[in-house]
PDB file of N, CA and C in Angstrom:
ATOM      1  N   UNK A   1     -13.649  12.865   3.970  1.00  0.00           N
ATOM      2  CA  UNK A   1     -13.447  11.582   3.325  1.00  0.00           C
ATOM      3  C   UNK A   1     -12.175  11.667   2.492  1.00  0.00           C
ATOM      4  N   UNK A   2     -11.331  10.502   2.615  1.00  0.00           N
ATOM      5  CA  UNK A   2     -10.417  10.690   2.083  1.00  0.00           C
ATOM      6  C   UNK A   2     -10.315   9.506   0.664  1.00  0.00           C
ATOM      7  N   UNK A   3      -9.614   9.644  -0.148  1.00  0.00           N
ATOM      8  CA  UNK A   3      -9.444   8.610  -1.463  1.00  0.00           C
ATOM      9  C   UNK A   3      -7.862   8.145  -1.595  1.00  0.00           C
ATOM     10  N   UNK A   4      -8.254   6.981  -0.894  1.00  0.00           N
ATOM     11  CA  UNK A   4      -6.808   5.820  -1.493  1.00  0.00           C
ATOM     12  C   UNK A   4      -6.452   5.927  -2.761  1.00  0.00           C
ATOM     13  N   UNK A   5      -5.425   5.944  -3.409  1.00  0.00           N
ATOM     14  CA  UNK A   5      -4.538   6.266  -4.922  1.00  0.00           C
ATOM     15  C   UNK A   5      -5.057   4.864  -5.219  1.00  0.00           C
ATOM     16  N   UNK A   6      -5.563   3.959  -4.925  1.00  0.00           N
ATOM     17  CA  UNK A   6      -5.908   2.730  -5.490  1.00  0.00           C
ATOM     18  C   UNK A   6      -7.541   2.539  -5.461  1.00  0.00           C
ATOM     19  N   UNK A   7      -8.013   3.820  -5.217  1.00  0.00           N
ATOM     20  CA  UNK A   7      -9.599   4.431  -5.505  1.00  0.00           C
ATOM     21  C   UNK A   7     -10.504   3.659  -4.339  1.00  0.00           C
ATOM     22  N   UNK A   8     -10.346   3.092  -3.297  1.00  0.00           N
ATOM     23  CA  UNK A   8     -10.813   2.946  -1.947  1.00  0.00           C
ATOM     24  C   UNK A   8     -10.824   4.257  -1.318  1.00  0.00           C
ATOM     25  N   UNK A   9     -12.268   4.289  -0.650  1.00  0.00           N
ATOM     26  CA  UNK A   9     -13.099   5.746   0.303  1.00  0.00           C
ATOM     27  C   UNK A   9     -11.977   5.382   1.671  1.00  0.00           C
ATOM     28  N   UNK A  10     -11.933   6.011   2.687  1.00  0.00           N
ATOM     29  CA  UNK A  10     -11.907   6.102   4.026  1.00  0.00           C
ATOM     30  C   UNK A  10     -12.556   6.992   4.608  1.00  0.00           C
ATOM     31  N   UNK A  11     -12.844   7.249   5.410  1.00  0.00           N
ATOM     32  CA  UNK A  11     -13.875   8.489   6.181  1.00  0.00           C
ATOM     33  C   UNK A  11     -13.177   8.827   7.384  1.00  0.00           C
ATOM     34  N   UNK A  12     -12.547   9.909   7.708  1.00  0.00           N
ATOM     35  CA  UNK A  12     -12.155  10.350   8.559  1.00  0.00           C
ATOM     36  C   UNK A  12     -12.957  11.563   9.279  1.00  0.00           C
ATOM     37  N   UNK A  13     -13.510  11.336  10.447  1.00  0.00           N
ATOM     38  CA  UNK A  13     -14.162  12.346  11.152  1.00  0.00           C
ATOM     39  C   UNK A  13     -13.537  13.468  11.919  1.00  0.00           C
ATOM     40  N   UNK A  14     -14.098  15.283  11.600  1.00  0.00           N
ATOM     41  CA  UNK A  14     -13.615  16.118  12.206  1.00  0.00           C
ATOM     42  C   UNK A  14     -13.604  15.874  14.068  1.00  0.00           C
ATOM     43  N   UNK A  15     -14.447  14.934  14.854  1.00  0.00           N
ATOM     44  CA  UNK A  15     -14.486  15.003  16.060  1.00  0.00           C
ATOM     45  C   UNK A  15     -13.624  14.123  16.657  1.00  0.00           C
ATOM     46  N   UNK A  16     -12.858  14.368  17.922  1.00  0.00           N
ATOM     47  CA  UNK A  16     -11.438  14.222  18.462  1.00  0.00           C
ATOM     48  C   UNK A  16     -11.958  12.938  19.525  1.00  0.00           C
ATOM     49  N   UNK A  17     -11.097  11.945  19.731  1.00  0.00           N
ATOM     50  CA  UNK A  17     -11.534  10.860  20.728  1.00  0.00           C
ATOM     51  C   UNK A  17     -13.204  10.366  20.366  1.00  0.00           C
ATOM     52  N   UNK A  18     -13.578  10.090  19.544  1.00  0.00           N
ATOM     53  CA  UNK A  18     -14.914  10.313  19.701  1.00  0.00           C
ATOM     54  C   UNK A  18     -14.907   8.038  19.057  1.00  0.00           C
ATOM     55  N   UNK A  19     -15.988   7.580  19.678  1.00  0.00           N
ATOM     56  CA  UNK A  19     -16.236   6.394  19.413  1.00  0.00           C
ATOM     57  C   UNK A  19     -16.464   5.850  17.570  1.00  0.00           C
ATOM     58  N   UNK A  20     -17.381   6.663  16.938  1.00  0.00           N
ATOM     59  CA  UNK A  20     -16.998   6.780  15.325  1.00  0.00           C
ATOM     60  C   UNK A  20     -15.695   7.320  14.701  1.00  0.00           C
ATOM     61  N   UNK A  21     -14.834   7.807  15.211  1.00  0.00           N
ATOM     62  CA  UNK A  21     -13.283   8.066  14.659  1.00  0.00           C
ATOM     63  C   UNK A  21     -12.797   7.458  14.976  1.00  0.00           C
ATOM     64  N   UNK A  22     -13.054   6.908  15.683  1.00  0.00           N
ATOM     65  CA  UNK A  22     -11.848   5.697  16.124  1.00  0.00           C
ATOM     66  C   UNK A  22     -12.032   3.989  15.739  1.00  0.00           C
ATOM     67  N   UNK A  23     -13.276   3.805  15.465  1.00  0.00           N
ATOM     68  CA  UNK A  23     -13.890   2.638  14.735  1.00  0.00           C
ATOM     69  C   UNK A  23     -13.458   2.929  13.007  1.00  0.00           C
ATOM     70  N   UNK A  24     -13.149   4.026  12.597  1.00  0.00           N
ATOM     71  CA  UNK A  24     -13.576   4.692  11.392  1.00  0.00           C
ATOM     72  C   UNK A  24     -12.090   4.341  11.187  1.00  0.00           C
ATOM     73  N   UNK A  25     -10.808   4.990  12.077  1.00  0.00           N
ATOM     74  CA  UNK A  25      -9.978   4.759  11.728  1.00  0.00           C
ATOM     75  C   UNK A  25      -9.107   3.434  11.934  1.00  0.00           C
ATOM     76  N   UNK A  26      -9.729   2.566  12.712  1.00  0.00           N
ATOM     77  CA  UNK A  26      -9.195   1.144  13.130  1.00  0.00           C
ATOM     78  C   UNK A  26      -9.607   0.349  11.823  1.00  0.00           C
ATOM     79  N   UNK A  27     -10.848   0.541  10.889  1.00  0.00           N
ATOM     80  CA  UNK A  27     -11.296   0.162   9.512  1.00  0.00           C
ATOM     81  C   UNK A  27     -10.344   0.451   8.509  1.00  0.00           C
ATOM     82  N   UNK A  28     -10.087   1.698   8.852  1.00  0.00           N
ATOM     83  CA  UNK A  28      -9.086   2.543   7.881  1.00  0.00           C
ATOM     84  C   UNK A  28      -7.764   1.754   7.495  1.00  0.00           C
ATOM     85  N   UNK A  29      -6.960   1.528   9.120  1.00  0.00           N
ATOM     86  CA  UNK A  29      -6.337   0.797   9.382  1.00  0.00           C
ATOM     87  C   UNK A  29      -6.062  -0.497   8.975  1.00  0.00           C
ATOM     88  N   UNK A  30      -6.989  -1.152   8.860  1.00  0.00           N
ATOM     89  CA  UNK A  30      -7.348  -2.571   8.987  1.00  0.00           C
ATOM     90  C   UNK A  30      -6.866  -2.564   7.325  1.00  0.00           C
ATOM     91  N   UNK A  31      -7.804  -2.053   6.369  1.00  0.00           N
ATOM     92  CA  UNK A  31      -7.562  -1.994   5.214  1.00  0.00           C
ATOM     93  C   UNK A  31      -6.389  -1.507   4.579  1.00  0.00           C
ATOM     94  N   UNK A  32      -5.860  -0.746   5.103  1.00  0.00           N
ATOM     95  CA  UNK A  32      -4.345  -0.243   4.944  1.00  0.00           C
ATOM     96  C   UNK A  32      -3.263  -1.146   4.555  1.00  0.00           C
ATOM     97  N   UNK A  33      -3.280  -2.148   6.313  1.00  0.00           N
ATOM     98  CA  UNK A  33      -2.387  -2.695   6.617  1.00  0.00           C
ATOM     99  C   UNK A  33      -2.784  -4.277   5.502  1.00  0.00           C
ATOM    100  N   UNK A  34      -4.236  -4.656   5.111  1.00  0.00           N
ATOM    101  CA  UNK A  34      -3.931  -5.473   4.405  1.00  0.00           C
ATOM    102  C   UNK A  34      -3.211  -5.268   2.666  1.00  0.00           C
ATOM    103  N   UNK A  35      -3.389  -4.210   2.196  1.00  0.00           N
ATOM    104  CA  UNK A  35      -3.083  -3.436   1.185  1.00  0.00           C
ATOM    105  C   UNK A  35      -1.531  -3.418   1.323  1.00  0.00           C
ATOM    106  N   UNK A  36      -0.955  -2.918   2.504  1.00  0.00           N
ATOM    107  CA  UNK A  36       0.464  -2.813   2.749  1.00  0.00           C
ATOM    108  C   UNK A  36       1.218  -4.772   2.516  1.00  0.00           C
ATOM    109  N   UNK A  37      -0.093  -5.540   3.282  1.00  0.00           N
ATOM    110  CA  UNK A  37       0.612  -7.239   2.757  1.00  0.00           C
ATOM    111  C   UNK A  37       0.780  -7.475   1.745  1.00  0.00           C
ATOM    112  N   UNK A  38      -0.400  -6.809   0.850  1.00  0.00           N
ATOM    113  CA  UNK A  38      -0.323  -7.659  -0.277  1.00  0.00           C
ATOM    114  C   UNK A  38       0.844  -6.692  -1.357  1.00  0.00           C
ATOM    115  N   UNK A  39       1.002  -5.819  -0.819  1.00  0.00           N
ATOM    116  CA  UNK A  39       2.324  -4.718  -1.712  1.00  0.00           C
ATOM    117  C   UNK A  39       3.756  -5.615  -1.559  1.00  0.00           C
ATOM    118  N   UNK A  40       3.759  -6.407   0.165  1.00  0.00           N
ATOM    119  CA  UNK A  40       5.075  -6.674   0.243  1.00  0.00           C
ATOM    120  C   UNK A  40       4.955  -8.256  -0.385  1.00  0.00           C
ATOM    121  N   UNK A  41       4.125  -8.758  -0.668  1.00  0.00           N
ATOM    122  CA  UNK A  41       4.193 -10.193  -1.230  1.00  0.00           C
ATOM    123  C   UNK A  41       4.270  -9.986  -2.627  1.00  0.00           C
ATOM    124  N   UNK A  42       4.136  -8.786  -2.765  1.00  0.00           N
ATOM    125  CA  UNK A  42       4.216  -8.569  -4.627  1.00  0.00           C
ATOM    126  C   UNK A  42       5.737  -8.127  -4.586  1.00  0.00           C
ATOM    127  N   UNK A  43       6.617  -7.482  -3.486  1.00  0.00           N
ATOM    128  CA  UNK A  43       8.150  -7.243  -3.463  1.00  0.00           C
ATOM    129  C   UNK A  43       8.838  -8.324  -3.409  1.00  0.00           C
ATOM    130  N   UNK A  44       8.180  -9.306  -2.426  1.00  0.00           N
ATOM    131  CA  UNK A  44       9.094 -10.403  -2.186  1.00  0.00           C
ATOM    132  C   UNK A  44       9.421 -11.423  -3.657  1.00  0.00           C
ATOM    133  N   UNK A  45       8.080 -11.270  -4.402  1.00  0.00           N
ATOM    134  CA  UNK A  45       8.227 -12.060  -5.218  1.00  0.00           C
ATOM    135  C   UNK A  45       8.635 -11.829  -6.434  1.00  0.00           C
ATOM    136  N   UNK A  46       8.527 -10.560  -6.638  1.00  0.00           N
ATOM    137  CA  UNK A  46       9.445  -9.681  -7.932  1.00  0.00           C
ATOM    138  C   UNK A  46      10.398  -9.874  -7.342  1.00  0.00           C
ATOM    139  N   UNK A  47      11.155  -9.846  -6.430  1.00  0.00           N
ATOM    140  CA  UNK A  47      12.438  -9.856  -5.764  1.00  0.00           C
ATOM    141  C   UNK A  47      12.946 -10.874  -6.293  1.00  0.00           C
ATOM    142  N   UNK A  48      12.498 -12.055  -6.076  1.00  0.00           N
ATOM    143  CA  UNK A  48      12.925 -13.254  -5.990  1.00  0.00           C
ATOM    144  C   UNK A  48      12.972 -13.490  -7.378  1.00  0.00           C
ATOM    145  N   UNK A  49      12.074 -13.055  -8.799  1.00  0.00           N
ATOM    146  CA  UNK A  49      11.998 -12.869  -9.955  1.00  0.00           C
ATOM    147  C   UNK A  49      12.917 -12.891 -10.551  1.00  0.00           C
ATOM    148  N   UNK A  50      13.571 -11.383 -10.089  1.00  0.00           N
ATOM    149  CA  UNK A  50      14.579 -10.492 -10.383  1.00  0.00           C
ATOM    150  C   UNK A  50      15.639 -11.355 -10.456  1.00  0.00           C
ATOM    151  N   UNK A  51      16.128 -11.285  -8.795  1.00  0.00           N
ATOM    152  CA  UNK A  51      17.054 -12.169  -8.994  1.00  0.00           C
ATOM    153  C   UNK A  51      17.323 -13.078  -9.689  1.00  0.00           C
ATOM    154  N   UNK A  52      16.742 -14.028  -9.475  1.00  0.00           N
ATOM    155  CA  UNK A  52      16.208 -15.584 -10.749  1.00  0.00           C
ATOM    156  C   UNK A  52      16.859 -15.183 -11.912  1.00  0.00           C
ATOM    157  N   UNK A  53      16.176 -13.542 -12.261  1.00  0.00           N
ATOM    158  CA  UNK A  53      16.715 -13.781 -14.148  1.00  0.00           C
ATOM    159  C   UNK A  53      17.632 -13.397 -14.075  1.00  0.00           C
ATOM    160  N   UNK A  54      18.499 -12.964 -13.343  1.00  0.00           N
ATOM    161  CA  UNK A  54      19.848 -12.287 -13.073  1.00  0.00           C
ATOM    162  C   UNK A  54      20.918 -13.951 -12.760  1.00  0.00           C
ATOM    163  N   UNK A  55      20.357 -14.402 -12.463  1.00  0.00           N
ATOM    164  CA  UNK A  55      21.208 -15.784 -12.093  1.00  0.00           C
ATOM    165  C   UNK A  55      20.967 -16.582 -13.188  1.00  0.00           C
ATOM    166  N   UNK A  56      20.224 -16.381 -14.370  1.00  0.00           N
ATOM    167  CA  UNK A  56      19.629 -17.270 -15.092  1.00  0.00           C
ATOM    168  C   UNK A  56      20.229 -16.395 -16.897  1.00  0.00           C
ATOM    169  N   UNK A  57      20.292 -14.819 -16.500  1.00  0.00           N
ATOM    170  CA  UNK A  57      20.456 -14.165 -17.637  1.00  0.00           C
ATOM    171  C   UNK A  57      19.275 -14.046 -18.634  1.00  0.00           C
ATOM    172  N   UNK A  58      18.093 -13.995 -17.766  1.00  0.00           N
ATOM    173  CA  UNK A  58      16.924 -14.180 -19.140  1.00  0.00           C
ATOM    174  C   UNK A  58      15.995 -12.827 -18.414  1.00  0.00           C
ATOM    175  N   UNK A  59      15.076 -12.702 -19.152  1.00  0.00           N
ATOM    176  CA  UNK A  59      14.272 -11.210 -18.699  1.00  0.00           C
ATOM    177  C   UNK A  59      12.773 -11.566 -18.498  1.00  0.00           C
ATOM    178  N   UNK A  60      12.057 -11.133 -17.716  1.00  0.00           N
ATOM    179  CA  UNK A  60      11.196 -11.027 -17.164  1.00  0.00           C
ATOM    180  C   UNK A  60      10.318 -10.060 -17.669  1.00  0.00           C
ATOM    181  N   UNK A  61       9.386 -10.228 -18.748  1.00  0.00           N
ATOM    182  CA  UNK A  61       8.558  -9.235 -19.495  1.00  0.00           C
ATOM    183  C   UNK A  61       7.385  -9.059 -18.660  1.00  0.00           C
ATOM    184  N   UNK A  62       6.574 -10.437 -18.587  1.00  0.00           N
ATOM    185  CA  UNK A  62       5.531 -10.478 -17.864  1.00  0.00           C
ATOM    186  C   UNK A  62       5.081  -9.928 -16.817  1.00  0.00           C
ATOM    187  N   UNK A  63       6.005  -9.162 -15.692  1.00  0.00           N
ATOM    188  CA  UNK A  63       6.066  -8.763 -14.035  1.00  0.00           C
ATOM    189  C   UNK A  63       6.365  -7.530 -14.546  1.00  0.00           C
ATOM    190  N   UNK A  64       5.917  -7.101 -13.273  1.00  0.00           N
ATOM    191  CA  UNK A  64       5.775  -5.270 -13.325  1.00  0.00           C
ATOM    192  C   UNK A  64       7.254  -5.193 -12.659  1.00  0.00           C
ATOM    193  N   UNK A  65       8.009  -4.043 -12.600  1.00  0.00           N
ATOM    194  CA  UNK A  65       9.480  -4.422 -12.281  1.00  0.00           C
ATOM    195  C   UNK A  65       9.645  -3.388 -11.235  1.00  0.00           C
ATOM    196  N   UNK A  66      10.187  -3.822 -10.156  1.00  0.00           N
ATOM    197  CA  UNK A  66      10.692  -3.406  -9.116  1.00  0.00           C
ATOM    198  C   UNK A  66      10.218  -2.133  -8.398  1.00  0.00           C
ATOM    199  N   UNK A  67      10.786  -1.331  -9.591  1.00  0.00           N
ATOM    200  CA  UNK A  67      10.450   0.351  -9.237  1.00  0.00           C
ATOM    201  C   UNK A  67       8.859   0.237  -9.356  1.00  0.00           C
ATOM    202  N   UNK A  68       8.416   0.089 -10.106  1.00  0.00           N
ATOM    203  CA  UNK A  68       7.232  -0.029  -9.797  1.00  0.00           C
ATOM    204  C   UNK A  68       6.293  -0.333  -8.889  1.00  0.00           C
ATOM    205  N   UNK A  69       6.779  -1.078  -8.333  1.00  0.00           N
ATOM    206  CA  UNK A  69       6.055  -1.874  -7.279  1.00  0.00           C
ATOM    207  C   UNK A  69       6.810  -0.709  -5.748  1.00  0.00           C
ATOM    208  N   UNK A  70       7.996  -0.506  -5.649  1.00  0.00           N
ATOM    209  CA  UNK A  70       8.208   0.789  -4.610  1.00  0.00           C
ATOM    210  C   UNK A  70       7.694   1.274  -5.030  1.00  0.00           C
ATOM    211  N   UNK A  71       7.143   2.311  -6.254  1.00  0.00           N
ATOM    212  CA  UNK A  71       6.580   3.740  -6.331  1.00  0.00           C
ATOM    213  C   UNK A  71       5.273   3.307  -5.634  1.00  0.00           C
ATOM    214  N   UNK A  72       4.606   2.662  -5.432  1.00  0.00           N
ATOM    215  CA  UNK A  72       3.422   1.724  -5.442  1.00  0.00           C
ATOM    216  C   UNK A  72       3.226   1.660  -3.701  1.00  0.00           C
ATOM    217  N   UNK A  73       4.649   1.596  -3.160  1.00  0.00           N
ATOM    218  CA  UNK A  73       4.779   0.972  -2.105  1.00  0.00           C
ATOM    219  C   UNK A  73       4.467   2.442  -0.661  1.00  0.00           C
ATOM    220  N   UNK A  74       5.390   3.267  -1.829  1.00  0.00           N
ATOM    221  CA  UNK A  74       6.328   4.759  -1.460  1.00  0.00           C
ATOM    222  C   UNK A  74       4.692   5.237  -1.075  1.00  0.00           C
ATOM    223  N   UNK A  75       4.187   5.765  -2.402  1.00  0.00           N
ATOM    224  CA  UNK A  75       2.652   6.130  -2.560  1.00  0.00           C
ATOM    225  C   UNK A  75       1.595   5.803  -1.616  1.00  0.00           C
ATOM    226  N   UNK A  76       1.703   4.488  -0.993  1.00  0.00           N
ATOM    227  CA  UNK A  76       0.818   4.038   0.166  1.00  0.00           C
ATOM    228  C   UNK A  76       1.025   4.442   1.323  1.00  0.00           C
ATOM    229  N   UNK A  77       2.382   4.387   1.622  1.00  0.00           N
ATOM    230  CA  UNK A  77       2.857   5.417   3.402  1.00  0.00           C
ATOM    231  C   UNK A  77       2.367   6.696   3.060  1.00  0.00           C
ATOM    232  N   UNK A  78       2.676   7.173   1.576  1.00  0.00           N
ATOM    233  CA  UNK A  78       2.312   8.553   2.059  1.00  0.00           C
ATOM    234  C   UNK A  78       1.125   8.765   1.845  1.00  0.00           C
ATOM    235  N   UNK A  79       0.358   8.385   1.150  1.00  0.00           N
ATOM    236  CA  UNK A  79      -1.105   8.103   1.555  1.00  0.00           C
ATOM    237  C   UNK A  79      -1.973   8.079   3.384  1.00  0.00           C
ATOM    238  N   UNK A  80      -1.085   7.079   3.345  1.00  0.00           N
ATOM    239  CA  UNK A  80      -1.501   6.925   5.278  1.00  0.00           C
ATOM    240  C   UNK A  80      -1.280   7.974   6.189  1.00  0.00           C
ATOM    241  N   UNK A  81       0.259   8.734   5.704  1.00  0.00           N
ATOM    242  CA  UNK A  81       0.454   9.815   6.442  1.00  0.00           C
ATOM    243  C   UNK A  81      -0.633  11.097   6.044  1.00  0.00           C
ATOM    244  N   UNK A  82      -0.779  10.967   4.820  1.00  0.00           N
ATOM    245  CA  UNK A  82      -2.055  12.584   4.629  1.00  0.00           C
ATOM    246  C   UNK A  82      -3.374  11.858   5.516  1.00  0.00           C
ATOM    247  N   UNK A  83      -3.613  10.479   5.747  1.00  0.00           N
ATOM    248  CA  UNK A  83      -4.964  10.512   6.217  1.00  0.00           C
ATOM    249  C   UNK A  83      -4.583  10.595   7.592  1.00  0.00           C
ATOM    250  N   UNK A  84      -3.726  10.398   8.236  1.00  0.00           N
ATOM    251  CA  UNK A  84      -3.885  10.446   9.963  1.00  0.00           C
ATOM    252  C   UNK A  84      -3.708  12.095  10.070  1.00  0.00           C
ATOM    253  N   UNK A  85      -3.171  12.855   9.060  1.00  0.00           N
ATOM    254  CA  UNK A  85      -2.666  14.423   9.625  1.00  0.00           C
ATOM    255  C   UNK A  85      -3.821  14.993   9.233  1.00  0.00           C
ATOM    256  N   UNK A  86      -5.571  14.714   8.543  1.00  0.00           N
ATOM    257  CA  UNK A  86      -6.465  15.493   8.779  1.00  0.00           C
ATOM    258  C   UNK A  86      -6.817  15.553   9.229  1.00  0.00           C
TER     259      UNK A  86
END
């Protein structure tokens, strides 16, 4: 069993081709990839933030800022990569 950095289980099974590893990891998947949407709708829109106060000259306290949201982003691929390499 593995633990998402955002404290979500996955279960990855030691047996190879097998009908529960592959349901197990298409779930895995599934949840991943919605986790990965909602990371890039939080980029697009700090993005667009950013910019804004940069065109505007005013600052943005309220929003988590940029780097943050990559470290966030960075952290999730490599997340995905430790769960497919057990």
């Amino acid at each position: 069993m593995s633990l998402h950095p955002d404290g979500g289980n996955y279960v990855a099974s030691d047996q190879r081709n097998s009908t529960p590893e592959l349901e197990s990891f298409q779930r895995f998947f599934e949840l991943w990839l919605v986790q990965q949407n909602n990371y890039l709708e939080g980029l697009i829109s700090a993005s667009k933030q950013h910019n804004k106060s940069i065109d505007t000259n005013t600052t943005i306290a309220d929003k988590p800022p940029l780097q943050l949201l990559i470290n966030q982003v960075i952290q999730h691929y490599e997340y995905f990569y430790q769960v497919i390499l057990e």
